[in-house]
N, C-alpha and C. Protein backbone atom coordinates (compact mmCIF):
# COMPACT_ATOMS: atom_id res chain seq x y z
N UNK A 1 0.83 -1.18 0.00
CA UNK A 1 0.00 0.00 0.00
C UNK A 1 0.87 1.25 0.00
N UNK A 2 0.09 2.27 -0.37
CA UNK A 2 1.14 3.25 -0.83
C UNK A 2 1.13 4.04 0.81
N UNK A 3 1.65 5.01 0.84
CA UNK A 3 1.08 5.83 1.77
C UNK A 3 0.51 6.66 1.66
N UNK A 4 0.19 7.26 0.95
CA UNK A 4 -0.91 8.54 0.84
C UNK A 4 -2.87 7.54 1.07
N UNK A 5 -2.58 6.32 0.76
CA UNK A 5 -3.96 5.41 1.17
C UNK A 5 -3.84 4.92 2.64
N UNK A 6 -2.34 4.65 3.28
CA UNK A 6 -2.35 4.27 4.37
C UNK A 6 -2.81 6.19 5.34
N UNK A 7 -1.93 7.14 5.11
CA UNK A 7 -2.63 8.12 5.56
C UNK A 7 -4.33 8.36 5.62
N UNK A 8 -4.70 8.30 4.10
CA UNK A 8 -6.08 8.78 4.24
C UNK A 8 -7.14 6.98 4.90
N UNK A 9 -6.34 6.04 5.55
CA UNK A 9 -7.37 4.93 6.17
C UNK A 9 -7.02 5.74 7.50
N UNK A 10 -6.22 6.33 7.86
CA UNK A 10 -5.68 6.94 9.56
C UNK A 10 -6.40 7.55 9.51
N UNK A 11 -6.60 8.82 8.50
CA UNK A 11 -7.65 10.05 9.11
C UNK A 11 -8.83 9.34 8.81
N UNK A 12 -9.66 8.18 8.18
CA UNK A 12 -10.69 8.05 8.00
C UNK A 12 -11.18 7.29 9.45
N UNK A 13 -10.09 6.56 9.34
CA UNK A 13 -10.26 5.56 10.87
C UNK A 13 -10.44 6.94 12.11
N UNK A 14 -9.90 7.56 12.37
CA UNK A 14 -9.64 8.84 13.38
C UNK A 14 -11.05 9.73 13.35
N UNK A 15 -11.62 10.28 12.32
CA UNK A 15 -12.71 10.63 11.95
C UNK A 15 -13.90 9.84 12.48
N UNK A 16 -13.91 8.29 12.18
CA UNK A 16 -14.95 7.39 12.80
C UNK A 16 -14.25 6.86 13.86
N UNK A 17 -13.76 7.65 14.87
CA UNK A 17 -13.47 7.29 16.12
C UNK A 17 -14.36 8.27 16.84
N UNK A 18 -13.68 9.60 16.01
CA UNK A 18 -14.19 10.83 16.71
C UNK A 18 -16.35 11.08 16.15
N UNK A 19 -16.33 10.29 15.61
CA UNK A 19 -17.95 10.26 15.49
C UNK A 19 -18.33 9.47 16.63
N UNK A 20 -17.71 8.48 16.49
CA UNK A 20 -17.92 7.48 17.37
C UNK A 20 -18.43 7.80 19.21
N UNK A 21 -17.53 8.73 19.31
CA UNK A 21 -17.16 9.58 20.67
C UNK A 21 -18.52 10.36 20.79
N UNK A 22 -18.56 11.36 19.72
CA UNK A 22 -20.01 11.99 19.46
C UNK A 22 -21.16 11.34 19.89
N UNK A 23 -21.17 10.61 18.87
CA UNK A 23 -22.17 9.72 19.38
C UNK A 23 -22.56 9.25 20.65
N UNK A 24 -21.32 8.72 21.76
CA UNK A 24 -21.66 8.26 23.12
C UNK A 24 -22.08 9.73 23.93
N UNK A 25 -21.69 10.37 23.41
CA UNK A 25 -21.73 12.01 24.14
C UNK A 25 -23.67 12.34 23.70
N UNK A 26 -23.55 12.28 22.95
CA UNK A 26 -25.22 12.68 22.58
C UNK A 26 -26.02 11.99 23.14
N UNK A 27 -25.67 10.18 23.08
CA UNK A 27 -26.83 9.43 23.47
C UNK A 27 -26.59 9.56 24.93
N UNK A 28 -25.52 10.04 25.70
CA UNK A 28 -25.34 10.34 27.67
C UNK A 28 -26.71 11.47 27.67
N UNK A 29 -26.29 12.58 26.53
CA UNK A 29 -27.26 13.89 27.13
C UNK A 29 -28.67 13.90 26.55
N UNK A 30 -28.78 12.94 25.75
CA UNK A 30 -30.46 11.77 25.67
C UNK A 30 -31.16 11.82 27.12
N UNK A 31 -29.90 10.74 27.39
CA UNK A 31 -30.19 10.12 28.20
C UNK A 31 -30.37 11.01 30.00
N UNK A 32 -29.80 11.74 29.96
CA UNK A 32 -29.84 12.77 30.82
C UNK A 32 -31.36 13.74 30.90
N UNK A 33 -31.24 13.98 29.75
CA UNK A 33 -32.48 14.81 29.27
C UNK A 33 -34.03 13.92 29.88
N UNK A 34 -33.69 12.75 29.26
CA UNK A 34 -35.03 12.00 29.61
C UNK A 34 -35.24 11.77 31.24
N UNK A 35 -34.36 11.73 31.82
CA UNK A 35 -34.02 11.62 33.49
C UNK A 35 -34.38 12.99 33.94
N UNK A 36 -34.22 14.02 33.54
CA UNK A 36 -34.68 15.30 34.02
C UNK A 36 -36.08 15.69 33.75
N UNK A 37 -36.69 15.25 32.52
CA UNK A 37 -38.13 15.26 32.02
C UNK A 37 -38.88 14.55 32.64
N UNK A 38 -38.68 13.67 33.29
CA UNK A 38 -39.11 12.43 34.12
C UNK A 38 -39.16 13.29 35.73
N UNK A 39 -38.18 13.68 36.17
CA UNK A 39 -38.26 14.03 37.33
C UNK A 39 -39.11 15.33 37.22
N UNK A 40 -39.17 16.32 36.11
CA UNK A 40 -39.62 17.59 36.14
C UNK A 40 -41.36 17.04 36.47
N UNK A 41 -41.40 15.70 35.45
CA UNK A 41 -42.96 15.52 35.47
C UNK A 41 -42.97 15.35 36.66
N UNK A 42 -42.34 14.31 37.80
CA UNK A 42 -42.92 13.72 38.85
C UNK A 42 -43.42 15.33 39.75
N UNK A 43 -42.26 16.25 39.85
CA UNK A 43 -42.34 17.29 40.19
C UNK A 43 -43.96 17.84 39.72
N UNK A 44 -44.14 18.25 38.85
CA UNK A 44 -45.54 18.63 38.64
C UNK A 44 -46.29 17.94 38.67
N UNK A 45 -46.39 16.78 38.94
CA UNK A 45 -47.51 15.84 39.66
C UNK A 45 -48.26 16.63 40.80
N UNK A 46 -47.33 16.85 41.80
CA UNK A 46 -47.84 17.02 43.04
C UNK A 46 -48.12 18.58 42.97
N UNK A 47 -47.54 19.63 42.61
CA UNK A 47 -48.05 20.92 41.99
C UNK A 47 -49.16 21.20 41.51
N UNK A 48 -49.32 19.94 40.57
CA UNK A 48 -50.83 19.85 39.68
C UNK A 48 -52.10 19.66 41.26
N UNK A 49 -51.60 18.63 41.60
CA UNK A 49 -52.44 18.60 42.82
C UNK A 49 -52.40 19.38 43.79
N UNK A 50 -52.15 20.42 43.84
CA UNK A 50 -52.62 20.88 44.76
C UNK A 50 -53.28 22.14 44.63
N UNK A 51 -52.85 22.64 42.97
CA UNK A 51 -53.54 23.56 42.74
C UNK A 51 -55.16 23.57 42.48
N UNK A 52 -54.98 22.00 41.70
CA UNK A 52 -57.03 21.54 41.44
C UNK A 52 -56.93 21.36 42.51
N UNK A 53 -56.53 21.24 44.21
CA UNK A 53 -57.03 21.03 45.42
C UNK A 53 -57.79 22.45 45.74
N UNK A 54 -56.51 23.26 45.05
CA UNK A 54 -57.11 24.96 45.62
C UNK A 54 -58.51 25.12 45.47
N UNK A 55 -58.78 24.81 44.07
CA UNK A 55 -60.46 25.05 43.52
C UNK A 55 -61.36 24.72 44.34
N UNK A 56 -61.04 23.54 44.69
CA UNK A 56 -62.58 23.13 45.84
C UNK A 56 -62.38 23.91 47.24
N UNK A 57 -61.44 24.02 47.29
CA UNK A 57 -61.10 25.09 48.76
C UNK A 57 -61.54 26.35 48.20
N UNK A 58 -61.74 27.01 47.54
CA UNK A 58 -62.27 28.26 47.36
C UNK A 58 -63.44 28.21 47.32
N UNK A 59 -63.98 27.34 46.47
CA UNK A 59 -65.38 27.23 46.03
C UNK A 59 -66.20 27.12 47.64
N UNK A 60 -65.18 25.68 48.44
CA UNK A 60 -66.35 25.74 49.56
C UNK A 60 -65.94 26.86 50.45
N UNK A 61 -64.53 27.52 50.75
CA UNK A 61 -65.15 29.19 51.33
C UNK A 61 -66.23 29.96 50.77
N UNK A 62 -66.24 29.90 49.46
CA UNK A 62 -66.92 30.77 49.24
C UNK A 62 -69.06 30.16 49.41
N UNK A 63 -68.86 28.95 49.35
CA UNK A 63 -69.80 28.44 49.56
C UNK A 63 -70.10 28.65 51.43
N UNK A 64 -69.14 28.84 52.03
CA UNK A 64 -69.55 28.72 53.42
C UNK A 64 -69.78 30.12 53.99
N UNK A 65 -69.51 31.21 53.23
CA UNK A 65 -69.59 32.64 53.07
C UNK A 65 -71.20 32.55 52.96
N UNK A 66 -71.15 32.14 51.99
CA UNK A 66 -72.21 32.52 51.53
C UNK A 66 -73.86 31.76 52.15
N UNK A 67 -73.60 30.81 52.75
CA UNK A 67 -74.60 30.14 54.22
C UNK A 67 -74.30 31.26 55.28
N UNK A 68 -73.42 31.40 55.41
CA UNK A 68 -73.09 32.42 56.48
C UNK A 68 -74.14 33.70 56.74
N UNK A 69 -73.94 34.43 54.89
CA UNK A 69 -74.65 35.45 54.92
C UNK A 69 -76.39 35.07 55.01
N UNK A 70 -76.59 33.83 54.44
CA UNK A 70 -78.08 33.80 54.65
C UNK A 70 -78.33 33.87 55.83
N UNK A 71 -77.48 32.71 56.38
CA UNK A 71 -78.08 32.52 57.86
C UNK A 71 -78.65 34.12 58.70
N UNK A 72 -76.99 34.61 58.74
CA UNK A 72 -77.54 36.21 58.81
C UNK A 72 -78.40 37.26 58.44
N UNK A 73 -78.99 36.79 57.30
CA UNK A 73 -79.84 38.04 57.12
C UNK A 73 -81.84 37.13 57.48
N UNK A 74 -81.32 35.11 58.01
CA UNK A 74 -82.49 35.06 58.20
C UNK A 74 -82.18 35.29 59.84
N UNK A 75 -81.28 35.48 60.39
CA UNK A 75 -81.25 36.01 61.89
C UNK A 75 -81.62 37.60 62.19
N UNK A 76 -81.67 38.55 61.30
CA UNK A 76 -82.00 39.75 61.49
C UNK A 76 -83.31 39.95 61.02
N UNK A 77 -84.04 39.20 60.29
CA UNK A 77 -85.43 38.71 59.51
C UNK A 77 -85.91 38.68 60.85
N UNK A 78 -85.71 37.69 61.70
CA UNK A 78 -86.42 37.30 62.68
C UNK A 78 -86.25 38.03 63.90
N UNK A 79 -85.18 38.57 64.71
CA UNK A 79 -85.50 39.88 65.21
C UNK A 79 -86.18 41.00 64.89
N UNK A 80 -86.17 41.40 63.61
CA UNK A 80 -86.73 42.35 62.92
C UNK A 80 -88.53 41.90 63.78
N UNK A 81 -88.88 40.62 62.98
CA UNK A 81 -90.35 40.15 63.35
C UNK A 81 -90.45 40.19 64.91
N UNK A 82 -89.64 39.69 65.60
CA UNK A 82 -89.81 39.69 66.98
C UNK A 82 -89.74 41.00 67.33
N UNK A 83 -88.99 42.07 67.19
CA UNK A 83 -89.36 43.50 67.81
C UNK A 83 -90.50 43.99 67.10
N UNK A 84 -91.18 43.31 65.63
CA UNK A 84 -92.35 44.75 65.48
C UNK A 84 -93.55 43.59 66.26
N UNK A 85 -93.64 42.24 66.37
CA UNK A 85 -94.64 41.83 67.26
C UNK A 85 -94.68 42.65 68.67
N UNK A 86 -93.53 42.53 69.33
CA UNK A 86 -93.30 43.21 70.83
C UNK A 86 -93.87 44.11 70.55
N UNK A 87 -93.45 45.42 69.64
CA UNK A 87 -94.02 46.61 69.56
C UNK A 87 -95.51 46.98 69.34
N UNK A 88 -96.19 46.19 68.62
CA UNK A 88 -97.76 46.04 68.28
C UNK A 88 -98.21 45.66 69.35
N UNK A 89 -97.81 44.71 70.55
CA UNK A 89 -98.62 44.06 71.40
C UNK A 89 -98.93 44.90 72.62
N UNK A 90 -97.60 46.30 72.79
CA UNK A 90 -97.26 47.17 73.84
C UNK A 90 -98.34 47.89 73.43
């Protein structure tokens, strides 16, 4: 073999070494990537929950507000009636 073919099998061989290398390097930060996407999800798992937890916690404050105020305005209803009876009967 001559050498100018034994040179260009070195740089070809050297070239598909250095792909080669590439390659393990890309499929690590794949593989990395998918390990962080994985944990990000588990992470918003529990985020997710607790924010649809928030909803029903508002809803029933605001639902318990709002018994609150009836109750109250049927507690002043009925004083109201009890002082104008008192007053009619005096």
């Amino acid at each position: 073999m001559s050498t100018a073919a034994t040179g260009n099998n070195q740089r070809i061989q050297q070239t598909q070494n250095q792909i080669d290398d590439i390659v393990d390097i890309m499929t690590v930060n794949v593989d990395k990537m998918l390990e962080r996407d994985l944990k990000l999800s588990e992470l918003g798992d529990p985020a997710d929950a607790l924010q649809m937890g928030a909803f029903p916690s508002a809803t029933s404050a605001a639902l318990k507000e709002k018994i609150l105020v009836e109750e109250l305005q049927d507690t002043v209803m009925l004083y109201t009636l009890i002082i104008y009876v008192y007053h009619k009967n005096i």
